[in-house]
C-alpha atoms as a PDB file:
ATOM      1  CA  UNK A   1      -5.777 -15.963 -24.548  1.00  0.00           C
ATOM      2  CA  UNK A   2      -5.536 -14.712 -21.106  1.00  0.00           C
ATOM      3  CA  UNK A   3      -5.756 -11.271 -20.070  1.00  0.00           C
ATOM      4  CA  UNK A   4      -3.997  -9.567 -16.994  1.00  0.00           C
ATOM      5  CA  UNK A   5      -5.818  -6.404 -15.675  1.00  0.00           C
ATOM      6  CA  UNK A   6      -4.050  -3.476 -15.485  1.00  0.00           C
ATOM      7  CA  UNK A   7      -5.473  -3.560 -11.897  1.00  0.00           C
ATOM      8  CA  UNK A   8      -3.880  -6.848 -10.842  1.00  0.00           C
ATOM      9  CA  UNK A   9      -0.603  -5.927 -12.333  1.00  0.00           C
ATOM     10  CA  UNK A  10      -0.643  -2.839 -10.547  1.00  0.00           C
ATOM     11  CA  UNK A  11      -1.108  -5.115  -7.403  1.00  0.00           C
ATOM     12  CA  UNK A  12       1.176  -7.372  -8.137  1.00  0.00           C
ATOM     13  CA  UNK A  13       3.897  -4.762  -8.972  1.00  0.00           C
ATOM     14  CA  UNK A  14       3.681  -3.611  -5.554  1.00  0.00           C
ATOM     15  CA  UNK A  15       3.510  -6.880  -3.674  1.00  0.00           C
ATOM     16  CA  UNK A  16       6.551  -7.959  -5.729  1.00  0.00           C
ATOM     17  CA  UNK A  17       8.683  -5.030  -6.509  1.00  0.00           C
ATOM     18  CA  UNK A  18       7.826  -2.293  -4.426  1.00  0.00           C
ATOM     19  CA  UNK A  19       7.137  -3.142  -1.158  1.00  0.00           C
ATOM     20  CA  UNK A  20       9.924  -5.532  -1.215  1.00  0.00           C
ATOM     21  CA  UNK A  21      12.262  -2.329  -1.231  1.00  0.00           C
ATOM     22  CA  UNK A  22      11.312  -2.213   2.056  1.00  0.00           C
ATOM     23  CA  UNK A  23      14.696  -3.955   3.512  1.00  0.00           C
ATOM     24  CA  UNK A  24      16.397  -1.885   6.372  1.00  0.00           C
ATOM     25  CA  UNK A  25      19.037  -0.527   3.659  1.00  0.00           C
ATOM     26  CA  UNK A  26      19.657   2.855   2.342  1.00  0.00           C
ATOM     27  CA  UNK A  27      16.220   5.175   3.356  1.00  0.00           C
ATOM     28  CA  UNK A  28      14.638   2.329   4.927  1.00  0.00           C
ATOM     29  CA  UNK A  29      13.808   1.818   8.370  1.00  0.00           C
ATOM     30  CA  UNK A  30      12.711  -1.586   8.329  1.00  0.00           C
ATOM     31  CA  UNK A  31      12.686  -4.708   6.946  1.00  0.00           C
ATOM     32  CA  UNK A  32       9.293  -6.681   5.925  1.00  0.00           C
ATOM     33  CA  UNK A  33       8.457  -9.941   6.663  1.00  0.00           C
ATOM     34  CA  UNK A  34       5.512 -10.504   5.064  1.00  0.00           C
ATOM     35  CA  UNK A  35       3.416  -8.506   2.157  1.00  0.00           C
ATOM     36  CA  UNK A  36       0.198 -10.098   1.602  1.00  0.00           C
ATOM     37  CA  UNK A  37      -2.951  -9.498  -0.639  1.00  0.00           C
ATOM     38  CA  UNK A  38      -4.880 -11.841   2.370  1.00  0.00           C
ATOM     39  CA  UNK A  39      -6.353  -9.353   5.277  1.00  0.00           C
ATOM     40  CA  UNK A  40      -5.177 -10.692   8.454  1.00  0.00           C
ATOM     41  CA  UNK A  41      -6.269  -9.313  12.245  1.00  0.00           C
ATOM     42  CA  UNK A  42      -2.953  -8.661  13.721  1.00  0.00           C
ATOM     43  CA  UNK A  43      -3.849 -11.082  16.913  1.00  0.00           C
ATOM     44  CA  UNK A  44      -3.778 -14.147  13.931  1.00  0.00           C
ATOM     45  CA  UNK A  45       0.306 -12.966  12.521  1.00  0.00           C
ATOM     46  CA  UNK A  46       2.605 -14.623  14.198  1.00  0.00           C
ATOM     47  CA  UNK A  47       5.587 -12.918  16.046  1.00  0.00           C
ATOM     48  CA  UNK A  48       7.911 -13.838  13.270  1.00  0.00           C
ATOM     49  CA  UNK A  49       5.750 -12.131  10.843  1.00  0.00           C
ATOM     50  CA  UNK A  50       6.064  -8.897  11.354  1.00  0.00           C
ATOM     51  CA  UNK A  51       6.550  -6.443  10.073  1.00  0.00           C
ATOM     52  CA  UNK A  52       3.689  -7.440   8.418  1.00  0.00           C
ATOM     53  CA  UNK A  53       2.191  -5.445   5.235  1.00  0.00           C
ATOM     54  CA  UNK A  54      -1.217  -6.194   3.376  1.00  0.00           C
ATOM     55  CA  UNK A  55      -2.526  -4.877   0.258  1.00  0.00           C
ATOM     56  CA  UNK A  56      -6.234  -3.973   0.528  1.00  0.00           C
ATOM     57  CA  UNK A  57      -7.943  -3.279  -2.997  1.00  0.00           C
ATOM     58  CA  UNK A  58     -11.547  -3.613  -2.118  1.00  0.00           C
ATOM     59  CA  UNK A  59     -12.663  -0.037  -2.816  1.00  0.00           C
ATOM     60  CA  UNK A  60     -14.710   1.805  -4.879  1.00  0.00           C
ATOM     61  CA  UNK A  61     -13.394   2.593  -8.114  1.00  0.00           C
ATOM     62  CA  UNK A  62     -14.698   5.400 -10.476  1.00  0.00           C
ATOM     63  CA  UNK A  63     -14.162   5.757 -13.996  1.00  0.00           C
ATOM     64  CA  UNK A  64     -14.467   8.160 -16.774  1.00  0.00           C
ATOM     65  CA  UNK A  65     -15.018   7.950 -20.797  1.00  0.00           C
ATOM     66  CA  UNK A  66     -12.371   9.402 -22.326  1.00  0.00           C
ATOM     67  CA  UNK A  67     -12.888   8.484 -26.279  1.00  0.00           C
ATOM     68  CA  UNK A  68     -12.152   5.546 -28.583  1.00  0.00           C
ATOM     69  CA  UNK A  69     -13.776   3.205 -26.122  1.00  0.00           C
ATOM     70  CA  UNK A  70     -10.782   3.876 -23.807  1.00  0.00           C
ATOM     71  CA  UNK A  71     -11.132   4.956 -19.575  1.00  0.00           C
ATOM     72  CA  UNK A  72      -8.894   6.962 -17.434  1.00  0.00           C
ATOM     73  CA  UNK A  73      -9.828   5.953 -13.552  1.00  0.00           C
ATOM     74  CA  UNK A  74     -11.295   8.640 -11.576  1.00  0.00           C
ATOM     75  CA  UNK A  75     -12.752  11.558 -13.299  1.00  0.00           C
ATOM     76  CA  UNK A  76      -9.707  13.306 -15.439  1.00  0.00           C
ATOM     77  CA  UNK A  77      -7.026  12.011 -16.610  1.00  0.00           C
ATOM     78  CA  UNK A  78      -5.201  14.881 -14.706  1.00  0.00           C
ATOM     79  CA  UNK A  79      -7.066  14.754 -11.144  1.00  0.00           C
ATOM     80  CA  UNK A  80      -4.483  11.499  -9.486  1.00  0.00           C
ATOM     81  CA  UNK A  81      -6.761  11.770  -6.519  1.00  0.00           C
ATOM     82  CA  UNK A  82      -9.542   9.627  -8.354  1.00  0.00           C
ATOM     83  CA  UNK A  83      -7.602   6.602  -9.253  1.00  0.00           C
ATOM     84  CA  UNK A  84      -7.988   3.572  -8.423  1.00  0.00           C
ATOM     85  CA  UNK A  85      -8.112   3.155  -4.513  1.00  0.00           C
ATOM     86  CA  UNK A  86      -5.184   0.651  -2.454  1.00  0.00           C
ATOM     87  CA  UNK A  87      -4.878   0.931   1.043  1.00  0.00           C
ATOM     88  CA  UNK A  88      -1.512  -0.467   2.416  1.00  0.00           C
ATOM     89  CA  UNK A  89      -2.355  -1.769   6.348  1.00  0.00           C
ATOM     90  CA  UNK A  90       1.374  -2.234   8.048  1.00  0.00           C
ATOM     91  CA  UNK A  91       1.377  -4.334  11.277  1.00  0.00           C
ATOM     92  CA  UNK A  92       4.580  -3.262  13.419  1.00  0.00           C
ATOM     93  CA  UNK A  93       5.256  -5.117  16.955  1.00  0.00           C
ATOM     94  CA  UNK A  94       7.879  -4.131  19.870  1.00  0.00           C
ATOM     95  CA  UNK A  95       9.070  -6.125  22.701  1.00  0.00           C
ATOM     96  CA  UNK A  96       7.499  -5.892  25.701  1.00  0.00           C
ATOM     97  CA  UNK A  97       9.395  -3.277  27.741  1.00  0.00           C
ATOM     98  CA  UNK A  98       9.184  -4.555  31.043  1.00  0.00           C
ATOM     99  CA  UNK A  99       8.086  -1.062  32.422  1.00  0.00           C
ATOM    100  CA  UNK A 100       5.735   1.477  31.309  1.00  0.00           C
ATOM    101  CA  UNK A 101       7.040   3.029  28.032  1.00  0.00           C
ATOM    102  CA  UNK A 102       6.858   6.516  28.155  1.00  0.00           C
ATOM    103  CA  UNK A 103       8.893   7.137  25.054  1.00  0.00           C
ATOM    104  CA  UNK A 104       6.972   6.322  22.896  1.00  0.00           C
ATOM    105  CA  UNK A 105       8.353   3.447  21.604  1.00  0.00           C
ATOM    106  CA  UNK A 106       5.331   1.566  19.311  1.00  0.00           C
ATOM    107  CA  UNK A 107       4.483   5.020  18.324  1.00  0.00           C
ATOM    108  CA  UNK A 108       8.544   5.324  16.847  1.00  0.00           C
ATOM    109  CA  UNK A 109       8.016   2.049  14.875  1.00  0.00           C
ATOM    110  CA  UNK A 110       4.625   3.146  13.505  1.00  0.00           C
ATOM    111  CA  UNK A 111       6.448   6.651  12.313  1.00  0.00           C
ATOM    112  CA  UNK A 112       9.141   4.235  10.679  1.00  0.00           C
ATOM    113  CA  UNK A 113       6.788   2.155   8.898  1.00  0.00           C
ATOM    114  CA  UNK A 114       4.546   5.300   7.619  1.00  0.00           C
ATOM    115  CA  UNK A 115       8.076   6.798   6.337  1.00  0.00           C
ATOM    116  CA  UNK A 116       8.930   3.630   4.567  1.00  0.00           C
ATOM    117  CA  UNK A 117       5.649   2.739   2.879  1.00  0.00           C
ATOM    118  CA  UNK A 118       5.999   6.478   1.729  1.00  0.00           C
ATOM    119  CA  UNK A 119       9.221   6.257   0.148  1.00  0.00           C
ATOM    120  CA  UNK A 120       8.787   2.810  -1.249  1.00  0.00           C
ATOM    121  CA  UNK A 121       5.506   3.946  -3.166  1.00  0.00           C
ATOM    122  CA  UNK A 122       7.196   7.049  -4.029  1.00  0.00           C
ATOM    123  CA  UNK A 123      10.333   5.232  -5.662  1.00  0.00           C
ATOM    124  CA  UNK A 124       8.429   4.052  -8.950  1.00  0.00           C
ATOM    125  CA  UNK A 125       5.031   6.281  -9.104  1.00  0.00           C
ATOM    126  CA  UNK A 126       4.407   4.904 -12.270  1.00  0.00           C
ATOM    127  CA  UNK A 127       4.199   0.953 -11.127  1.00  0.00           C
ATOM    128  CA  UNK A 128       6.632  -0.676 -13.583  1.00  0.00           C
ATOM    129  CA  UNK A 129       4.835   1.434 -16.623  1.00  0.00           C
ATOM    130  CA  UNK A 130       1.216   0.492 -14.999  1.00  0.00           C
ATOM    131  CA  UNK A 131      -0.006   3.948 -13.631  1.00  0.00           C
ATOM    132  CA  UNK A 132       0.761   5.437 -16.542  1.00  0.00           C
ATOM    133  CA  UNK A 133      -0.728   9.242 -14.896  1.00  0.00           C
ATOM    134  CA  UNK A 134       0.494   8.800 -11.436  1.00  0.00           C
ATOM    135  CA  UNK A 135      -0.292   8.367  -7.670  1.00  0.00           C
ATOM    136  CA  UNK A 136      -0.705   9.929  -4.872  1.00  0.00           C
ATOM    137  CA  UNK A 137      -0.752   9.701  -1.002  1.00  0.00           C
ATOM    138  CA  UNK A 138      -5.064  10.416  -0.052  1.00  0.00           C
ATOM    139  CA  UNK A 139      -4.964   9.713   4.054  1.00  0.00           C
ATOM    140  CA  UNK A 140      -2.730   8.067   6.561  1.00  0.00           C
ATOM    141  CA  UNK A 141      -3.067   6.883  10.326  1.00  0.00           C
ATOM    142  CA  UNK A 142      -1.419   5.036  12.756  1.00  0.00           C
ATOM    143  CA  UNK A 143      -2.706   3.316  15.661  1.00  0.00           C
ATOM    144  CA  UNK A 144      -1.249   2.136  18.929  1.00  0.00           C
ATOM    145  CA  UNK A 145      -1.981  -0.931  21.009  1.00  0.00           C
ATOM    146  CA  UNK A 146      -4.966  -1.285  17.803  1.00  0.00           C
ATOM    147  CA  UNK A 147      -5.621  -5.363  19.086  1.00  0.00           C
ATOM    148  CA  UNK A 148      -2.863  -6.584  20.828  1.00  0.00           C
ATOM    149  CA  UNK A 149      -0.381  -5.135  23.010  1.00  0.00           C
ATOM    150  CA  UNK A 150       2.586  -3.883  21.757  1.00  0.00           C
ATOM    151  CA  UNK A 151       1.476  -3.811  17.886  1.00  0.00           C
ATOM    152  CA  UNK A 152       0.679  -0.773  16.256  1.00  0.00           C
ATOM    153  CA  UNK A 153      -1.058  -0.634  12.396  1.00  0.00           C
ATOM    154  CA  UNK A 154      -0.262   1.840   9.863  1.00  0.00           C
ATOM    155  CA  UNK A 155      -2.900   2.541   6.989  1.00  0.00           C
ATOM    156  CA  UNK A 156      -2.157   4.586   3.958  1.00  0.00           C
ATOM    157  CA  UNK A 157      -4.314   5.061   1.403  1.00  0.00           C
ATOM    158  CA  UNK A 158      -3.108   5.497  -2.386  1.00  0.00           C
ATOM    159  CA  UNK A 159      -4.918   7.186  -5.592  1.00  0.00           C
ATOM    160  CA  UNK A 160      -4.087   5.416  -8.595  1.00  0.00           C
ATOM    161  CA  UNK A 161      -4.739   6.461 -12.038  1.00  0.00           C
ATOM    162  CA  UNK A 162      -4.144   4.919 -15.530  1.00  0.00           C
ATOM    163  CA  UNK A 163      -6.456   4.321 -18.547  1.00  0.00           C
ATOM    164  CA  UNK A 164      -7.234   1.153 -20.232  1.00  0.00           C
ATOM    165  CA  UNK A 165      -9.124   0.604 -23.112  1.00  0.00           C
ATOM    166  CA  UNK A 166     -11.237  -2.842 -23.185  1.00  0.00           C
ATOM    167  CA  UNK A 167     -11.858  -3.285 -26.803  1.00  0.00           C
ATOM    168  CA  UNK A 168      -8.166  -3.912 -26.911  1.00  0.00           C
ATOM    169  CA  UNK A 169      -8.119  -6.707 -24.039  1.00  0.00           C
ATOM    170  CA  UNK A 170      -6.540  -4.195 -21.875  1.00  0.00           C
ATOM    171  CA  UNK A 171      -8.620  -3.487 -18.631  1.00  0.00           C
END
């Protein structure tokens, strides 16, 4: 029998339910193109891409012993800002202007994205059932003109938490 992590269904909740909220309807600014679990460098997506959203889970992880064998991520069940680390890094792109921009147009589209991501992630904060003790919003930052011209990235940076217990087969 095959097992599914916790931790990948938490993933895969997001890159298939969540983010795809995302859709330039109702609260939403924008509509994605692509949501990925691949890292990509902005100057390798493709115009047609964007906006382009990838879900980074390569951080460090703590966990706790609660009892019975089972874990809570982090170090209490009640502290959400030790979960389980995901950064979301959102690629946004703008035309060229054909002048200099002095409005502050990428910066607009990188505001749009951040408010998005936030409400998207704040629509379900228990993942489909997954983060069964909530989430929370660590650190965000946007950055203009980052590799290419005219694209700007967005990283948040999400606290997870849920508890699994492994001599059940649930990790």
């Amino acid at each position: 029998m095959t097992v599914t992590s916790i931790r990948e269904n938490i993933l895969e909740h997001i890159r298939g339910t969540t983010l795809p909220l995302i859709d330039a309807n109702g609260d939403y600014n924008l509509s994605l193109n692509t949501i990925s679990r691949v890292f990509k460098e902005p100057k390798n997506i493709s115009s047609e891409d964007y906006p382009y959203v990838i879900i980074l889970d390569d951080f460090r992880t703590a966990y706790t012993w609660l009892s019975n064998f089972e874990y809570t991520t982090g170090q209490t069940q009640s502290d959400v800002k030790t979960g389980m680390l995901i950064g979301l890094m959102a690629y946004v792109q703008i035309e060229d202007p054909g002048k200099v921009d002095l409005t502050g147009l990428l910066s607009t589209e990188c505001n749009k994205m951040h408010s998005d991501l936030l409400i998207a992630m704040h629509n379900d904060v228990s993942l489909g059932g997954y983060a069964n003790s909530g989430m929370a919003l660590l650190s965000s930052v946007n950055a203009i003109n980052l590799a290419t011209k005219f694209t700007g990235a967005v990283f948040h940076l999400y606290s997870i938490k849920y508890d699994f217990a492994p001599s059940n087969s649930v990790t």
